[in-house]
PDB file of N, CA and C in Angstrom:
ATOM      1  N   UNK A   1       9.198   9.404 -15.898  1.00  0.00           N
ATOM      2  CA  UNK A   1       8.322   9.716 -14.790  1.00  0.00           C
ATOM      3  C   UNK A   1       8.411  11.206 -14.459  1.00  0.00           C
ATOM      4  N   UNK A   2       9.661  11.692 -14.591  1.00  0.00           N
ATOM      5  CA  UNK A   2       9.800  13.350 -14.373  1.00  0.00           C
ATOM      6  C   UNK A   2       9.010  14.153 -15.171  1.00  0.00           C
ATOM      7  N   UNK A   3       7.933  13.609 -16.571  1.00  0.00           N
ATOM      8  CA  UNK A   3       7.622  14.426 -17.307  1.00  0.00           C
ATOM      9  C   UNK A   3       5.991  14.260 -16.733  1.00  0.00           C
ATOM     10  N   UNK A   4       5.593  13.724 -15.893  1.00  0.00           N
ATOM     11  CA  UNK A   4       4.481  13.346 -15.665  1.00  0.00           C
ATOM     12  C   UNK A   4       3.900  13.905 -14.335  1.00  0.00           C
ATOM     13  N   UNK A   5       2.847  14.240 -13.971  1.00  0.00           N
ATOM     14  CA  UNK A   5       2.688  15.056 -12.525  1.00  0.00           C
ATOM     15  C   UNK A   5       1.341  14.075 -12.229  1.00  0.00           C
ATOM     16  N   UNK A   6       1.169  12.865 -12.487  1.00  0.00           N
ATOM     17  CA  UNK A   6      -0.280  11.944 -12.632  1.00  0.00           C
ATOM     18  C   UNK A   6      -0.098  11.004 -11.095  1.00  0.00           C
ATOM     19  N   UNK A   7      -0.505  11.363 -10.114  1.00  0.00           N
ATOM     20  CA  UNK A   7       0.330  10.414  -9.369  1.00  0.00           C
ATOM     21  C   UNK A   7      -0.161   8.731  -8.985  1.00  0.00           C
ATOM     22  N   UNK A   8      -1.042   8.557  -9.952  1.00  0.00           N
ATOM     23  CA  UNK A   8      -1.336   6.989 -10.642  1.00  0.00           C
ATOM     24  C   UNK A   8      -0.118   6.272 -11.090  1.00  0.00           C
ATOM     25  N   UNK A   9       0.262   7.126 -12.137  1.00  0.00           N
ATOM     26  CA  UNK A   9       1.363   7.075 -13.090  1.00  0.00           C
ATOM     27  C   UNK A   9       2.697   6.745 -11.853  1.00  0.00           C
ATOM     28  N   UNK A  10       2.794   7.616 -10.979  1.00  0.00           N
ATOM     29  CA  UNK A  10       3.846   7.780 -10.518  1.00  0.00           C
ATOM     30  C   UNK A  10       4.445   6.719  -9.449  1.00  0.00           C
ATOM     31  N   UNK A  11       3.076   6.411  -9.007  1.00  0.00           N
ATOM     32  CA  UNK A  11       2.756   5.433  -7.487  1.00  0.00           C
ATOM     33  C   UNK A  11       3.096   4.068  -8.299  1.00  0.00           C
ATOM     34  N   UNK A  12       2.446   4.046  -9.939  1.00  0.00           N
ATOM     35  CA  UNK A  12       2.889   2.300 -10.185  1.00  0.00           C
ATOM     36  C   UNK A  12       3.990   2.308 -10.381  1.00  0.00           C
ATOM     37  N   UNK A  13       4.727   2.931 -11.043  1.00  0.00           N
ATOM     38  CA  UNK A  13       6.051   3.272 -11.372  1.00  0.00           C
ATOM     39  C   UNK A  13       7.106   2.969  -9.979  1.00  0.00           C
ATOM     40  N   UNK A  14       6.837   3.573  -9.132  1.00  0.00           N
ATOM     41  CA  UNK A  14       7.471   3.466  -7.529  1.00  0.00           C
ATOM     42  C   UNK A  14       7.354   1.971  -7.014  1.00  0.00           C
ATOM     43  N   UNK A  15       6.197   1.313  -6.827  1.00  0.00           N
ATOM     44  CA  UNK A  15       6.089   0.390  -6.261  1.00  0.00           C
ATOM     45  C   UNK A  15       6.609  -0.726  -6.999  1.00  0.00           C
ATOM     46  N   UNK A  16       6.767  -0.881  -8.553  1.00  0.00           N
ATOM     47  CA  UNK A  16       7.597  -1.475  -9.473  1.00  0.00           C
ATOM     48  C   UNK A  16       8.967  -1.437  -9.036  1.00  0.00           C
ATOM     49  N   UNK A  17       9.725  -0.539  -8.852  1.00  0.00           N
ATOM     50  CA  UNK A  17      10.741  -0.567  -8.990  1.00  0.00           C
ATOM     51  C   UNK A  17      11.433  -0.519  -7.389  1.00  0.00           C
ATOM     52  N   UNK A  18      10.712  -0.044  -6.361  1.00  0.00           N
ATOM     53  CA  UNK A  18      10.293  -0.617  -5.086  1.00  0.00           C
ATOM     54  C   UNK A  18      10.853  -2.164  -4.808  1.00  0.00           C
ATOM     55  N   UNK A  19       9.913  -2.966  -5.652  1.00  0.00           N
ATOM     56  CA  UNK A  19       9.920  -4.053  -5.370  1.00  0.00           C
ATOM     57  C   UNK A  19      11.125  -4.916  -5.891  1.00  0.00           C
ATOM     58  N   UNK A  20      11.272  -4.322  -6.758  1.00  0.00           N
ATOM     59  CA  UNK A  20      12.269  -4.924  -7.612  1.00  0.00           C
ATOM     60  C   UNK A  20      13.664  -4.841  -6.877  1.00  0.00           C
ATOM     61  N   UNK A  21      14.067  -3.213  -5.772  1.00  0.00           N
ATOM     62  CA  UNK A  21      15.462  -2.879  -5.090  1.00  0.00           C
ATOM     63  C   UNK A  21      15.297  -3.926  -4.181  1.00  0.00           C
ATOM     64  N   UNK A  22      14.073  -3.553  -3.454  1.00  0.00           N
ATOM     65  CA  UNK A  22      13.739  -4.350  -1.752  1.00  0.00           C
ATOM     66  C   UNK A  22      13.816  -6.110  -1.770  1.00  0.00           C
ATOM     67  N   UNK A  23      13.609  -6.263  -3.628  1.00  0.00           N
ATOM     68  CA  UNK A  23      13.816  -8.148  -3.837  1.00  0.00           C
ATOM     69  C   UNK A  23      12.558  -8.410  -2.778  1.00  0.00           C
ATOM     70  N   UNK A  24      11.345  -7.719  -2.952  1.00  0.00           N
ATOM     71  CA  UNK A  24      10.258  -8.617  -1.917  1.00  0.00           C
ATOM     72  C   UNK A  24       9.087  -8.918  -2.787  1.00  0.00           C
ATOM     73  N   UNK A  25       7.830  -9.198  -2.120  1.00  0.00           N
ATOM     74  CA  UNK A  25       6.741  -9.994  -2.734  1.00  0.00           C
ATOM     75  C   UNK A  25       5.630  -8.708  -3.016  1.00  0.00           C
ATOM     76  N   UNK A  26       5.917  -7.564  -2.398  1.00  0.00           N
ATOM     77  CA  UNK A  26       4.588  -6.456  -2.581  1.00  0.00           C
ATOM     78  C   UNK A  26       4.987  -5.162  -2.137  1.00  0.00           C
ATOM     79  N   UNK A  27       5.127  -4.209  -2.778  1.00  0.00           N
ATOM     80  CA  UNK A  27       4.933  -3.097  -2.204  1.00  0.00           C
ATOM     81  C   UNK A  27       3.825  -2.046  -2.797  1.00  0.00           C
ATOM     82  N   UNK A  28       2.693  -2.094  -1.601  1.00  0.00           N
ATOM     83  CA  UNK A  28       1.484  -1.172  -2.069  1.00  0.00           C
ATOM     84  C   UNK A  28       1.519  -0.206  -1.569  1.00  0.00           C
ATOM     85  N   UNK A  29       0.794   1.299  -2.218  1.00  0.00           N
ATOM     86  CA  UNK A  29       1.040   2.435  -1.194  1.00  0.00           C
ATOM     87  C   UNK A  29      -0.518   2.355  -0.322  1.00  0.00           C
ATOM     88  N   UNK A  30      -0.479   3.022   0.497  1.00  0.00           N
ATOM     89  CA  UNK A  30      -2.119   3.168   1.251  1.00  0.00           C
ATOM     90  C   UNK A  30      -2.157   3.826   1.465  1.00  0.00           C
ATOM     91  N   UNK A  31      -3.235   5.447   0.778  1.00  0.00           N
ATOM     92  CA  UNK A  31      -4.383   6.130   1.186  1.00  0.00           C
ATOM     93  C   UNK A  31      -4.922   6.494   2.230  1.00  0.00           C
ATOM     94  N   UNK A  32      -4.475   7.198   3.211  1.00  0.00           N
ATOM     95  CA  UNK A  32      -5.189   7.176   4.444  1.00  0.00           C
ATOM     96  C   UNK A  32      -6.166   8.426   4.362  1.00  0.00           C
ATOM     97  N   UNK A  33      -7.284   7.763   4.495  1.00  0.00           N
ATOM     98  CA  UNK A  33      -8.646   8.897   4.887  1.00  0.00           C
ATOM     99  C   UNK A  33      -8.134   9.673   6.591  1.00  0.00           C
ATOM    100  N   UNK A  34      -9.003  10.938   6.382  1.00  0.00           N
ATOM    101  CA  UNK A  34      -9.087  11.898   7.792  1.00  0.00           C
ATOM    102  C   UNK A  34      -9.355  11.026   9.082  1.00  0.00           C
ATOM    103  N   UNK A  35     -10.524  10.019   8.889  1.00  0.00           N
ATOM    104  CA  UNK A  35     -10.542   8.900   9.901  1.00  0.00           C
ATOM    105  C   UNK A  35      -9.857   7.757   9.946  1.00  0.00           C
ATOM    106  N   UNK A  36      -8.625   7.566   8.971  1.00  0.00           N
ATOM    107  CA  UNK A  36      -7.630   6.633   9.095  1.00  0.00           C
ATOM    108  C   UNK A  36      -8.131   5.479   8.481  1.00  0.00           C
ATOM    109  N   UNK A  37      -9.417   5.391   8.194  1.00  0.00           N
ATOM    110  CA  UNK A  37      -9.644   4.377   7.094  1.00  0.00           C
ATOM    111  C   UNK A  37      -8.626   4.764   5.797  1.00  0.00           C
ATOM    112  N   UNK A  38      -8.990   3.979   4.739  1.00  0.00           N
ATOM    113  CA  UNK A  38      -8.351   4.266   3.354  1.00  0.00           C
ATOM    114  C   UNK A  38      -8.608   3.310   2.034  1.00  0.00           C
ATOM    115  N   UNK A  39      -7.836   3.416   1.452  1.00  0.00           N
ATOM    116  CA  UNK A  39      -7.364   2.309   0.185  1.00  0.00           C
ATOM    117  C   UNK A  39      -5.922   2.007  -0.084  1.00  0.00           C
ATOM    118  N   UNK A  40      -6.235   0.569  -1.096  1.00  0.00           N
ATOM    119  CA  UNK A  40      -4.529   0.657  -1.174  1.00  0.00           C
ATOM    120  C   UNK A  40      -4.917   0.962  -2.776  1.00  0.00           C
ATOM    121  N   UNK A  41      -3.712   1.562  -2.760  1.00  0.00           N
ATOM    122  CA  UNK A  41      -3.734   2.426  -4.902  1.00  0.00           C
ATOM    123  C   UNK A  41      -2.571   1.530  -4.907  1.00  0.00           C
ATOM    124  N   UNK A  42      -1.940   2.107  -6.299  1.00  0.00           N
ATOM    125  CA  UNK A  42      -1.333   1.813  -6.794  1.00  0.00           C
ATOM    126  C   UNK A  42      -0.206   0.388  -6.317  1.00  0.00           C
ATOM    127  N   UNK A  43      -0.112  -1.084  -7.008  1.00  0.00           N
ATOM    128  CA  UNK A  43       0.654  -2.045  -6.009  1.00  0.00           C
ATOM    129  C   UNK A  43       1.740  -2.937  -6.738  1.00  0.00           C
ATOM    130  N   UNK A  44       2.624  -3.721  -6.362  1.00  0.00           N
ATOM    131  CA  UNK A  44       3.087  -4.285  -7.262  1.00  0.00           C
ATOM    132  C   UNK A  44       3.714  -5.535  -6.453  1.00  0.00           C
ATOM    133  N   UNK A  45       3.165  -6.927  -6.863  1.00  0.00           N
ATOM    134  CA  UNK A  45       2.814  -7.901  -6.572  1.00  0.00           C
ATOM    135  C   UNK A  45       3.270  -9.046  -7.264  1.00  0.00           C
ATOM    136  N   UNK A  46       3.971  -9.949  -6.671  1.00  0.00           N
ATOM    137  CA  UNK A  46       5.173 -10.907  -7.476  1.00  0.00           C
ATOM    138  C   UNK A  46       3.960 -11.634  -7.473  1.00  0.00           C
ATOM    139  N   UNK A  47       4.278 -12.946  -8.646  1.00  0.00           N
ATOM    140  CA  UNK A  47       3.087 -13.762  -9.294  1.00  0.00           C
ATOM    141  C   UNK A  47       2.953 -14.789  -8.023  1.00  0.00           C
ATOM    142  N   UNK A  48       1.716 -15.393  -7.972  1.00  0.00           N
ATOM    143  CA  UNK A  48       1.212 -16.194  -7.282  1.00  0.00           C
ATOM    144  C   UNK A  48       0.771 -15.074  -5.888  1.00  0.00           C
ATOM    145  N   UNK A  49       1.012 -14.241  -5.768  1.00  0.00           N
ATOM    146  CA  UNK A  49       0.029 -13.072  -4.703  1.00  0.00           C
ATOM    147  C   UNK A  49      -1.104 -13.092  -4.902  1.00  0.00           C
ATOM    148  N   UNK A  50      -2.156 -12.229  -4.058  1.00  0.00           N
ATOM    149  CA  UNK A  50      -3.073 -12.091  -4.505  1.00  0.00           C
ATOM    150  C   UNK A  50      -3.140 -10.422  -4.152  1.00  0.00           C
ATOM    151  N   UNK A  51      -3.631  -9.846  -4.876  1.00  0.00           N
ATOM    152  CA  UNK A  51      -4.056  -8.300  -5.200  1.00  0.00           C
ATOM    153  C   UNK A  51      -4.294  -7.621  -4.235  1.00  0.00           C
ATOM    154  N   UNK A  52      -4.336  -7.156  -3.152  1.00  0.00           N
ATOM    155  CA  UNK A  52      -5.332  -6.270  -2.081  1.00  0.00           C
ATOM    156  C   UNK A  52      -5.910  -5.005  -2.780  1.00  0.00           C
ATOM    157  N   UNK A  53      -5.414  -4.459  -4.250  1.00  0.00           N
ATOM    158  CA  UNK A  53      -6.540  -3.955  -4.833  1.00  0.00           C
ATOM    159  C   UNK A  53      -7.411  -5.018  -5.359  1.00  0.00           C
ATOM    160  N   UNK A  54      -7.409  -5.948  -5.289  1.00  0.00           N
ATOM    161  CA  UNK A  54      -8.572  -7.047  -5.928  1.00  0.00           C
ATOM    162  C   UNK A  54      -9.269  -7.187  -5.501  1.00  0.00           C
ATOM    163  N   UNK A  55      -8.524  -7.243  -3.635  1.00  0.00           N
ATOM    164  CA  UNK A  55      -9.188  -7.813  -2.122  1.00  0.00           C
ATOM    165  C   UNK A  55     -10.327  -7.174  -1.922  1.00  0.00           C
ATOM    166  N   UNK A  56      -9.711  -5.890  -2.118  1.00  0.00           N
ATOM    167  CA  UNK A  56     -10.440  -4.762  -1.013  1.00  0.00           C
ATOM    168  C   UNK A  56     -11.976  -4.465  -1.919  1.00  0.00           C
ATOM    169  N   UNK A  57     -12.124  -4.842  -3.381  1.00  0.00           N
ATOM    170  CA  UNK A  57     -13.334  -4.556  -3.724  1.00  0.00           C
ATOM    171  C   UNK A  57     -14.629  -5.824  -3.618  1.00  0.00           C
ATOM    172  N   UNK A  58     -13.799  -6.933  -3.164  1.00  0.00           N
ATOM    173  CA  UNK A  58     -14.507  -7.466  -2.261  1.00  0.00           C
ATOM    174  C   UNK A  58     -15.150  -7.715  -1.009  1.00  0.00           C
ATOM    175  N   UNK A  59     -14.106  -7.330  -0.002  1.00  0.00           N
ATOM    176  CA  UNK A  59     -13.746  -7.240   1.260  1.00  0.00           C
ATOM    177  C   UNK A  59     -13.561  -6.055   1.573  1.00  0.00           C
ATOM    178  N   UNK A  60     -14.659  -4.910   1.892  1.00  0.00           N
ATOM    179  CA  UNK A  60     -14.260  -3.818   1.831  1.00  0.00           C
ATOM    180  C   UNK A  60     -13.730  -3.641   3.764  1.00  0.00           C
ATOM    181  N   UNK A  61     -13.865  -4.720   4.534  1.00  0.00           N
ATOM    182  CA  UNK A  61     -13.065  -4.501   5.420  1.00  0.00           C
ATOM    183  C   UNK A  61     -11.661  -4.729   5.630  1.00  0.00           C
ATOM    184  N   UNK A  62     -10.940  -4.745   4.488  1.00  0.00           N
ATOM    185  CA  UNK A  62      -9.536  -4.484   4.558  1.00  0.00           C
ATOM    186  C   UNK A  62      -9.667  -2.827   4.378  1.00  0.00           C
ATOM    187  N   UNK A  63     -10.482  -1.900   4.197  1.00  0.00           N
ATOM    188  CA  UNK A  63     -10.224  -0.348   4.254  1.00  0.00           C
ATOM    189  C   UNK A  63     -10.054  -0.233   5.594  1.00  0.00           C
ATOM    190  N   UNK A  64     -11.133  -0.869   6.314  1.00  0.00           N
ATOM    191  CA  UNK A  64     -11.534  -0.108   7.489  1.00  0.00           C
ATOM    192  C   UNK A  64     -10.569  -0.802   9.173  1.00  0.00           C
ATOM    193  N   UNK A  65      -9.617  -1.964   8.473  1.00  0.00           N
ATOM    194  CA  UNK A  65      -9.015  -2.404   9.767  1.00  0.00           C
ATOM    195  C   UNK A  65      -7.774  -2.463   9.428  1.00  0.00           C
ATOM    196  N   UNK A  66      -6.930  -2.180   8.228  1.00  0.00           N
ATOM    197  CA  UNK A  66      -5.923  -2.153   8.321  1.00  0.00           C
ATOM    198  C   UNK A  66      -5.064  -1.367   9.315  1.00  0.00           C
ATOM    199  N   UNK A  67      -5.387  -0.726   9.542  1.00  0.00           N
ATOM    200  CA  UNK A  67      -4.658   0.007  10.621  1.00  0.00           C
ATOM    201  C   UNK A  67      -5.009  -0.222  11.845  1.00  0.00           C
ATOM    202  N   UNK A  68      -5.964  -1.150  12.415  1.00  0.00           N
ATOM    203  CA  UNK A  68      -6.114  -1.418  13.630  1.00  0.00           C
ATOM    204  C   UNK A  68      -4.889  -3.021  13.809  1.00  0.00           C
ATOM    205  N   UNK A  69      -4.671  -3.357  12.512  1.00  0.00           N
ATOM    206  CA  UNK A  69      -3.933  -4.330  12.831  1.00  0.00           C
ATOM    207  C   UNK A  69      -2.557  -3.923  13.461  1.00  0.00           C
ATOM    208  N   UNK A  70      -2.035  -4.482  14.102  1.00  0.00           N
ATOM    209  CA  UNK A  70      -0.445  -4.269  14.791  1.00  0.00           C
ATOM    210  C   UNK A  70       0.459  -4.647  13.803  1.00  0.00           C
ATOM    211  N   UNK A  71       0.384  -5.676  12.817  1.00  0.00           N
ATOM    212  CA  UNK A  71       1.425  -5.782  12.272  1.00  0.00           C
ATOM    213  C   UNK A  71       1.169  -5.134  11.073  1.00  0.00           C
ATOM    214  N   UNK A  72       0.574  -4.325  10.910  1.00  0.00           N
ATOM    215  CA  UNK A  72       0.680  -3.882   8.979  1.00  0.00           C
ATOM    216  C   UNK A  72       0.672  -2.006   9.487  1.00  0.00           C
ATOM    217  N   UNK A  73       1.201  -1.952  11.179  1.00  0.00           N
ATOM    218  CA  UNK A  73       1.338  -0.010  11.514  1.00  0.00           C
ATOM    219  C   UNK A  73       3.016   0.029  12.476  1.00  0.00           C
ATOM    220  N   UNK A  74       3.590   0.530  12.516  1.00  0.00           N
ATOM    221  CA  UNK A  74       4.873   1.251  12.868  1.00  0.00           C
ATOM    222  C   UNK A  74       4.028   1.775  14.553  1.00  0.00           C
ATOM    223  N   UNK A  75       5.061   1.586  15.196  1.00  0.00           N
ATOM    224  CA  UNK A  75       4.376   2.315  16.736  1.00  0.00           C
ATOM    225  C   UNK A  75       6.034   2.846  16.862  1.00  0.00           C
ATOM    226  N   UNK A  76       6.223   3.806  17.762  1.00  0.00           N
ATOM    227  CA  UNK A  76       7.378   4.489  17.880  1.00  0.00           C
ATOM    228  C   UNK A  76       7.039   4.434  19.371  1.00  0.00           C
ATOM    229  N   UNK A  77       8.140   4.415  20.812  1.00  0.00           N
ATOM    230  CA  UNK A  77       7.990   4.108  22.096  1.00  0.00           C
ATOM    231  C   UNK A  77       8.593   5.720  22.298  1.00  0.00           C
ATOM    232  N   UNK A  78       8.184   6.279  23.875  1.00  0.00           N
ATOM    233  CA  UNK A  78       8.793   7.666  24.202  1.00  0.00           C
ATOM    234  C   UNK A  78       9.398   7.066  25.406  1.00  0.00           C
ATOM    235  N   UNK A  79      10.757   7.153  25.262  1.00  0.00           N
ATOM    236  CA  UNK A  79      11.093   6.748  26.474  1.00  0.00           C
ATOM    237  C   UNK A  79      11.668   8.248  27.333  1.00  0.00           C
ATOM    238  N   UNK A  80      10.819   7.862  28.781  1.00  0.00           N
ATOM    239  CA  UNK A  80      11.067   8.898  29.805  1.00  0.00           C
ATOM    240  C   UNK A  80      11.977   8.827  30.743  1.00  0.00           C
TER     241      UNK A  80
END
Protein backbone atom coordinates (compact mmCIF):
# COMPACT_ATOMS: atom_id res chain seq x y z
CA UNK A 1 0.00 0.00 0.00
CA UNK A 2 3.06 2.40 0.69
CA UNK A 3 3.91 2.15 -3.01
CA UNK A 4 0.60 3.40 -4.10
CA UNK A 5 -0.81 7.12 -3.74
CA UNK A 6 -4.53 5.79 -5.44
CA UNK A 7 -6.75 6.43 -2.60
CA UNK A 8 -9.37 3.74 -4.02
CA UNK A 9 -6.58 1.43 -3.60
CA UNK A 10 -5.91 2.65 -0.23
CA UNK A 11 -9.54 3.13 1.34
CA UNK A 12 -10.24 -0.81 0.29
CA UNK A 13 -7.21 -1.88 1.70
CA UNK A 14 -8.10 0.10 5.19
CA UNK A 15 -11.53 -0.92 5.55
CA UNK A 16 -10.36 -4.70 4.96
CA UNK A 17 -8.17 -4.80 7.44
CA UNK A 18 -10.33 -2.35 9.62
CA UNK A 19 -12.68 -4.89 9.80
CA UNK A 20 -10.83 -7.66 10.27
CA UNK A 21 -8.84 -5.72 13.89
CA UNK A 22 -12.40 -4.21 15.02
CA UNK A 23 -13.87 -8.25 14.45
CA UNK A 24 -17.16 -6.25 13.12
CA UNK A 25 -19.71 -6.57 10.23
CA UNK A 26 -18.69 -3.18 8.07
CA UNK A 27 -16.45 -0.63 7.94
CA UNK A 28 -17.24 2.00 5.10
CA UNK A 29 -15.53 5.30 4.66
CA UNK A 30 -18.04 8.35 3.74
CA UNK A 31 -17.36 11.22 1.46
CA UNK A 32 -18.69 14.21 2.75
CA UNK A 33 -19.77 16.88 0.14
CA UNK A 34 -19.43 20.95 1.11
CA UNK A 35 -23.26 20.52 1.94
CA UNK A 36 -22.69 17.42 4.02
CA UNK A 37 -24.39 15.25 1.66
CA UNK A 38 -21.92 12.50 0.24
CA UNK A 39 -21.13 8.84 -0.69
CA UNK A 40 -19.93 5.88 0.86
CA UNK A 41 -16.52 4.66 -1.27
CA UNK A 42 -14.63 2.28 -0.58
CA UNK A 43 -16.41 -0.72 2.12
CA UNK A 44 -15.88 -3.91 3.55
CA UNK A 45 -18.76 -6.03 4.46
CA UNK A 46 -18.95 -9.55 6.20
CA UNK A 47 -21.17 -12.02 4.01
CA UNK A 48 -24.83 -11.95 4.36
CA UNK A 49 -24.68 -7.74 4.55
CA UNK A 50 -25.92 -5.87 2.19
CA UNK A 51 -23.65 -3.21 0.30
CA UNK A 52 -24.54 0.57 0.97
CA UNK A 53 -22.39 1.00 -2.12
CA UNK A 54 -25.09 -1.22 -3.76
CA UNK A 55 -27.77 0.71 -1.64
CA UNK A 56 -27.01 4.01 -2.43
CA UNK A 57 -27.25 3.50 -6.36
CA UNK A 58 -30.55 2.66 -5.75
CA UNK A 59 -31.64 4.68 -2.97
CA UNK A 60 -29.95 7.68 -3.62
CA UNK A 61 -31.43 8.94 -0.30
CA UNK A 62 -28.97 7.26 1.77
CA UNK A 63 -26.49 10.31 0.29
CA UNK A 64 -28.63 12.86 1.34
CA UNK A 65 -29.78 11.72 5.11
CA UNK A 66 -27.14 10.00 6.43
CA UNK A 67 -26.08 12.52 8.45
CA UNK A 68 -29.30 13.78 9.56
CA UNK A 69 -29.59 10.46 11.21
CA UNK A 70 -28.47 10.51 15.05
CA UNK A 71 -27.18 7.27 15.11
CA UNK A 72 -24.78 6.93 12.09
CA UNK A 73 -23.05 11.04 13.48
CA UNK A 74 -20.82 11.59 16.75
CA UNK A 75 -22.26 14.85 18.66
CA UNK A 76 -19.63 16.11 21.22
CA UNK A 77 -21.55 18.16 24.45
CA UNK A 78 -19.74 21.74 25.73
CA UNK A 79 -20.11 21.67 29.08
CA UNK A 80 -20.30 25.24 30.79
Amino acid sequence: MRQTLDLATIFTATTQELRQVLNCDRVVVYRFNPDWSGDFVPESVASGWVSLIEQQQDQPHLRETTTQNERCTVTTKVNS
